[in-house]
C-alpha atoms as a PDB file:
ATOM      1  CA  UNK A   1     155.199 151.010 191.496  1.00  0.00           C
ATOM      2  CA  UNK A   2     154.665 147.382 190.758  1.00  0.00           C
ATOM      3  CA  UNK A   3     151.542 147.465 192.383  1.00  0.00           C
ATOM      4  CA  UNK A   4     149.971 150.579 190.405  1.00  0.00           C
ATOM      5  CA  UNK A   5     150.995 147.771 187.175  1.00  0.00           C
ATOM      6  CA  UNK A   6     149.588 145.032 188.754  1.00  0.00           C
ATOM      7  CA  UNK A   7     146.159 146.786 189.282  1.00  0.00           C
ATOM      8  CA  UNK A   8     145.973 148.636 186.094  1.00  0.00           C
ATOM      9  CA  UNK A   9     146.422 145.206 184.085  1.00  0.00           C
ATOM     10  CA  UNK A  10     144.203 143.688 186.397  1.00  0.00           C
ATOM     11  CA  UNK A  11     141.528 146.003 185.456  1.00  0.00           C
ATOM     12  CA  UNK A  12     142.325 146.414 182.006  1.00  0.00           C
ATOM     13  CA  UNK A  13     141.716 142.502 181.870  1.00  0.00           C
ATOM     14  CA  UNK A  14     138.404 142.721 183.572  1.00  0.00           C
ATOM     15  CA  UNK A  15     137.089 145.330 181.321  1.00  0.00           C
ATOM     16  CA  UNK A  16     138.057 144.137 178.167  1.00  0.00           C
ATOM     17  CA  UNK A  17     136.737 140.697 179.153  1.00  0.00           C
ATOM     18  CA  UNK A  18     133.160 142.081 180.320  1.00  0.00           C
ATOM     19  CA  UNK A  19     132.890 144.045 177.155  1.00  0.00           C
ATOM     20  CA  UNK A  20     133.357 141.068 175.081  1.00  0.00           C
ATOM     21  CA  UNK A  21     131.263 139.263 176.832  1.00  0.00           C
ATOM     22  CA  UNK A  22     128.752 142.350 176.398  1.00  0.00           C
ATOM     23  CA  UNK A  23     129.413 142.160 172.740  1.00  0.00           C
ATOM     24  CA  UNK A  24     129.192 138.265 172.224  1.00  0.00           C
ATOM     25  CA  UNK A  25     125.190 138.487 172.893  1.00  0.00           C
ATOM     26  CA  UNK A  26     123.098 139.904 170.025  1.00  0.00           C
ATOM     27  CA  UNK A  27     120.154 140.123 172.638  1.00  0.00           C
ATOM     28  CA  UNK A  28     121.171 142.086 175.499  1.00  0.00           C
ATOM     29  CA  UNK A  29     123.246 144.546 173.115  1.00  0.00           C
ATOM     30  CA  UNK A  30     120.554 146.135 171.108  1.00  0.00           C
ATOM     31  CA  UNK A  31     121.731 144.617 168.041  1.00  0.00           C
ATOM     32  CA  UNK A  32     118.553 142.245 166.772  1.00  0.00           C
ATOM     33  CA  UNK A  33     115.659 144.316 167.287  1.00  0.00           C
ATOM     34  CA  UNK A  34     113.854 142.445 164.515  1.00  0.00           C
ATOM     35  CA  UNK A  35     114.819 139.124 162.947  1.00  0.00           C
ATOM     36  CA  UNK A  36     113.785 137.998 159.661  1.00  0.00           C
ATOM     37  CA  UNK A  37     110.524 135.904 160.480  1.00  0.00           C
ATOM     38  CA  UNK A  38     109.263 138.996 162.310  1.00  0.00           C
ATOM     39  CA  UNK A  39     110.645 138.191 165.776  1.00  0.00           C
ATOM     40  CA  UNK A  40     110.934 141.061 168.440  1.00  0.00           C
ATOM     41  CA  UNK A  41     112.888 141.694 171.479  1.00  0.00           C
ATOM     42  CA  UNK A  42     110.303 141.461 174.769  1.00  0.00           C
ATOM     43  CA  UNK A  43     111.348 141.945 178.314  1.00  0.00           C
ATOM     44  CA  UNK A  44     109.270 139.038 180.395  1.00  0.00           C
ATOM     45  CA  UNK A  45     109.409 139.793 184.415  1.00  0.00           C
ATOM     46  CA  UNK A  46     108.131 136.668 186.637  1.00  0.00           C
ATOM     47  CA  UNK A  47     105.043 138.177 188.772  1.00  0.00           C
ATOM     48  CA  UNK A  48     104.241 134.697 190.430  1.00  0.00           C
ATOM     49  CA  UNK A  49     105.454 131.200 190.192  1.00  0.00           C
ATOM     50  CA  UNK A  50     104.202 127.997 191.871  1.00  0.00           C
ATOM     51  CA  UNK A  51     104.762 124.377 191.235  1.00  0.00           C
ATOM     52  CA  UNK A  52     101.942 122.433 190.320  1.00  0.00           C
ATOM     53  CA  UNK A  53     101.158 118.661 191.523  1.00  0.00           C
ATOM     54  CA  UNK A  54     100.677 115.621 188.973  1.00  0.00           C
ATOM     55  CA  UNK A  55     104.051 115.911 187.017  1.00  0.00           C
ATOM     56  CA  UNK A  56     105.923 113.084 185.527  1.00  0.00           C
ATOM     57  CA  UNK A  57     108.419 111.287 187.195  1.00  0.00           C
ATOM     58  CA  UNK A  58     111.680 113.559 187.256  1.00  0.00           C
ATOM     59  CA  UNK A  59     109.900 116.614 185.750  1.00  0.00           C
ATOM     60  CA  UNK A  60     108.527 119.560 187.681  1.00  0.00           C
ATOM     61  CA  UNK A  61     104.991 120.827 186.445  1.00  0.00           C
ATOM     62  CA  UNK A  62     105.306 124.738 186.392  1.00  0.00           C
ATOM     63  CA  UNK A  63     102.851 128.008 186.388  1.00  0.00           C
ATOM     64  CA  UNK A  64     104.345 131.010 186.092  1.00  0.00           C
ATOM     65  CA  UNK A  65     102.855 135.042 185.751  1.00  0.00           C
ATOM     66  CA  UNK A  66     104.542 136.826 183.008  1.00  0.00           C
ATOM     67  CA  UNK A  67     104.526 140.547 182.808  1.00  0.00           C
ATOM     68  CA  UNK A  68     105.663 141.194 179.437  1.00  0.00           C
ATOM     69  CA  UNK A  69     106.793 143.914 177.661  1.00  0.00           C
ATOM     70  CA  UNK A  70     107.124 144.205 174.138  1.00  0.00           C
ATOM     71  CA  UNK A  71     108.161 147.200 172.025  1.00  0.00           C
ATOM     72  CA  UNK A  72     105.318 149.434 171.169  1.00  0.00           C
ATOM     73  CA  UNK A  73     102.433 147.849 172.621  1.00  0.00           C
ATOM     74  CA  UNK A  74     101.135 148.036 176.697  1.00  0.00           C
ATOM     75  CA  UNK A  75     102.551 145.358 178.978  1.00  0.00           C
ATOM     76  CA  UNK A  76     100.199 142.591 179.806  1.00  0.00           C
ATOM     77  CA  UNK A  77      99.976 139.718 181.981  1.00  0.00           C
ATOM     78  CA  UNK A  78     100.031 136.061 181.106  1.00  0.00           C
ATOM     79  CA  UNK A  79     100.196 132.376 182.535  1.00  0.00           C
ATOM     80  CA  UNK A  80     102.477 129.765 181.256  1.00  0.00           C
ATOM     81  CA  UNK A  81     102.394 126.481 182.450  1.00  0.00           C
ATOM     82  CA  UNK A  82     104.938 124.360 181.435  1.00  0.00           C
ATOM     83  CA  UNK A  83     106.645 120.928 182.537  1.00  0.00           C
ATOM     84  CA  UNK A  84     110.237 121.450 183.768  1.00  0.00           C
ATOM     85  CA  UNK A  85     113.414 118.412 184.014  1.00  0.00           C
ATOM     86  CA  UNK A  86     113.779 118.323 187.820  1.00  0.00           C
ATOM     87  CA  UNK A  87     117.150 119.908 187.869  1.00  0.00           C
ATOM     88  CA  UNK A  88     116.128 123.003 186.679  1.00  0.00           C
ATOM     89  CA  UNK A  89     115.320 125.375 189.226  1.00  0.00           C
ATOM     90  CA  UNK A  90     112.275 126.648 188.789  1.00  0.00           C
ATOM     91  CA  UNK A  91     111.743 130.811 187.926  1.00  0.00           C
ATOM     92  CA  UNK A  92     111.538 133.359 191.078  1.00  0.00           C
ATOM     93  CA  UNK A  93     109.828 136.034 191.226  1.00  0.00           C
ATOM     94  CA  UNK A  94     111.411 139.160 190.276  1.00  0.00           C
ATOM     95  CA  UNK A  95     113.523 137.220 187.904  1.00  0.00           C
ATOM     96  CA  UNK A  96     113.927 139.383 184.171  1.00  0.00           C
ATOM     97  CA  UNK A  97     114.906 138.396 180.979  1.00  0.00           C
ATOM     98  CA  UNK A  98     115.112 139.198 177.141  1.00  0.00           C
ATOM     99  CA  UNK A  99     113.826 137.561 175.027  1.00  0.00           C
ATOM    100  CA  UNK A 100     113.253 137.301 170.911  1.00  0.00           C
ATOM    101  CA  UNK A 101     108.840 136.885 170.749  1.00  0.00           C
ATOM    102  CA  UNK A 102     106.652 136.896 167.975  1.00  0.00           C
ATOM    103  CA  UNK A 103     104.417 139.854 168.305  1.00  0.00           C
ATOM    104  CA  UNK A 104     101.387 138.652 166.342  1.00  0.00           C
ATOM    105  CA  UNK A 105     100.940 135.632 168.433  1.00  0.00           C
ATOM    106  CA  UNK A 106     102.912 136.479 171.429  1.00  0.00           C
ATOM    107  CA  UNK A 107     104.624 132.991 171.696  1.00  0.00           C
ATOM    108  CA  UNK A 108     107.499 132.761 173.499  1.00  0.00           C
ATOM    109  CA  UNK A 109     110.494 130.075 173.836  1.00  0.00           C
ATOM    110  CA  UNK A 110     110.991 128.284 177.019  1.00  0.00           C
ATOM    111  CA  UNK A 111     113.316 130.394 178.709  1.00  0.00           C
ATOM    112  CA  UNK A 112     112.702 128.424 182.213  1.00  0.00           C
END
């Protein structure tokens, strides 16, 4: 019987932790689908990603394919290339994330 206890408050624990953790990002939960300077929510998939010679010393020079998605318009393609710290890992392909973008000039924060 102590065992049925054990794993019921073991997975009580677990669920109430991932749903605050759910409910502790504004992005991911649906809950800003529009800020106040006009922002959006846009899903960005990386399509390709290379690293690029003639960076700076301890800095990774970056270009990256971006299939993005934003709310109510087509997805598109676009290239971002963008010096990275050396530490960083550079994006994968495959690799998905949301993000808030400004629709009218599509500019998006460094999320890599």
């Amino acid at each position: 019987m102590s065992t049925l206890k054990h794993v019921i408050i073991a997975a009580t624990l677990f669920l109430t932790t991932a749903a605050a953790a759910f409910a502790a990002d504004p992005i991911r939960r649906g809950a800003i689908t529009e800020t106040r300077d006009g922002r959006v929510r846009c899903g960005i998939e990386v399509l390709r990603s290379e690293e690029l010679p003639g960076a700076p010393i301890y800095q990774n020079r970056v270009r990256t394919t971006l299939l993005v998605n934003a709310p109510g318009r087509a997805p598109f393609e676009t290239t971002v290339v963008r010096l990275i710290p050396w530490q960083v890992p550079p994006p994968r392909q495959g690799q998905r994330m949301t993000v808030l973008c400004d629709p009218e000039s599509f500019s998006f924060p460094v999320f890599f």
